[in-house]
Protein backbone atom coordinates (compact mmCIF):
# COMPACT_ATOMS: atom_id res chain seq x y z
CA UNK A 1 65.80 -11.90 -75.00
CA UNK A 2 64.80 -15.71 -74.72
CA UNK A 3 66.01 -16.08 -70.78
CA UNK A 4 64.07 -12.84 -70.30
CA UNK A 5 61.04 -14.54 -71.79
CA UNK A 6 61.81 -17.62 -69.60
CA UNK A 7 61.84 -15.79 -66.76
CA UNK A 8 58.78 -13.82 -67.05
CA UNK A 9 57.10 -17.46 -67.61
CA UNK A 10 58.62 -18.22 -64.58
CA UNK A 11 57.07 -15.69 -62.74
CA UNK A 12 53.69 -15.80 -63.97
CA UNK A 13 53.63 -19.70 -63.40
CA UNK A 14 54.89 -18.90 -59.96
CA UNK A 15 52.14 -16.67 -59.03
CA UNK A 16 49.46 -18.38 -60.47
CA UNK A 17 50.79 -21.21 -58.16
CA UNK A 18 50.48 -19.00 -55.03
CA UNK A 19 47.13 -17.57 -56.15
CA UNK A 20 45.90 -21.08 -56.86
CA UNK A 21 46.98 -22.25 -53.27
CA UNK A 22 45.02 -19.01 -51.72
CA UNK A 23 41.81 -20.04 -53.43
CA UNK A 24 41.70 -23.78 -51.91
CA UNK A 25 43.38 -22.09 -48.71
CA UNK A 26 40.23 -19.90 -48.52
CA UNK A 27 37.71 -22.18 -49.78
CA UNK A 28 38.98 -25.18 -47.55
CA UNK A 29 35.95 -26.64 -45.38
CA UNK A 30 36.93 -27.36 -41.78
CA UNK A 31 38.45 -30.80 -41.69
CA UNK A 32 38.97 -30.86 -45.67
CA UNK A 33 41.85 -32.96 -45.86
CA UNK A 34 41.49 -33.14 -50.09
CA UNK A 35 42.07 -28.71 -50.13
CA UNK A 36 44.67 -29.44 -47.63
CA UNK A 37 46.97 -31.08 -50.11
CA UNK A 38 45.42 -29.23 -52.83
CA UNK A 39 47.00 -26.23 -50.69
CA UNK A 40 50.44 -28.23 -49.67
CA UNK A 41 50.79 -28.76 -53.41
CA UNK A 42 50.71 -25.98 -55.14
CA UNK A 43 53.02 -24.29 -53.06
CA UNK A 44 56.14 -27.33 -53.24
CA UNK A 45 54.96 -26.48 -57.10
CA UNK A 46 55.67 -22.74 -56.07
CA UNK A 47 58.92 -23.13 -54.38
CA UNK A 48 60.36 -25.87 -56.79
CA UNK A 49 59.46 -23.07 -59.74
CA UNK A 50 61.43 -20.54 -57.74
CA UNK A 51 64.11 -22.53 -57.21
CA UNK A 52 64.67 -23.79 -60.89
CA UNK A 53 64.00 -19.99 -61.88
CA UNK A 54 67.21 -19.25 -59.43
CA UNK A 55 69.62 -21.74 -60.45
CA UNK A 56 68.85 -20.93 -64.09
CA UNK A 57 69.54 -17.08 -63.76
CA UNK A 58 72.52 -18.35 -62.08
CA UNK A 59 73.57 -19.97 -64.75
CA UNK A 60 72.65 -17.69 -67.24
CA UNK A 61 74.67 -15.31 -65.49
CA UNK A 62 77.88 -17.82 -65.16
CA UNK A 63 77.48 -18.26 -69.57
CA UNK A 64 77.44 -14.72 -70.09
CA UNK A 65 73.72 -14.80 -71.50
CA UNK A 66 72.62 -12.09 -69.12
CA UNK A 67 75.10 -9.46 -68.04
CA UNK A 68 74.57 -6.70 -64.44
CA UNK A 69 74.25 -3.13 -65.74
CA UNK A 70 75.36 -0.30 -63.63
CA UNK A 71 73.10 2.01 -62.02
C-alpha cells in the first residue's frame, strides 16, 4: 500500500510539473527569456520525476513489494 501511495505522489507531482510549465509556456511574453527557463525547468523537474518514479517501480517489482496480476 505505501509504494502505491508513492506512486500516486509521483504522479500528481508530475502533472502539476507539466501543468505548471503550460502556464509560463502560455503566459510567456515574446522575447521572455525569465518564462523560458521557468518553462525549461519544470519540465527536466517533470522528466527527472518520471524517471525516479520508473526505476523505483522497477525496483519495487525486483523486491517483491508489488507483484503483476493476471488479467
Amino acid at each position: 500500500m505505501f509504494v502505491k501511495m508513492i506512486v500516486i505522489f509521483f504522479i500528481v507531482a508530475i502533472l502539476y510539473s507539466l501543468g505548471s510549465a503550460l502556464f509560463f509556456l502560455v503566459r510567456e511574453k515574446q522575447g521572455s527569456k525569465r518564462d523560458s527557463d521557468r518553462v525549461v525547468k519544470a519540465l527536466s523537474w517533470r522528466i527527472g520525476l518520471s524517471f525516479v518514479m520508473f526505476i523505483m517501480i522497477m525496483i519495487a517489482f525486483a523486491l517483491g513489494w508489488i507483484v503483476p496480476h493476471g488479467i
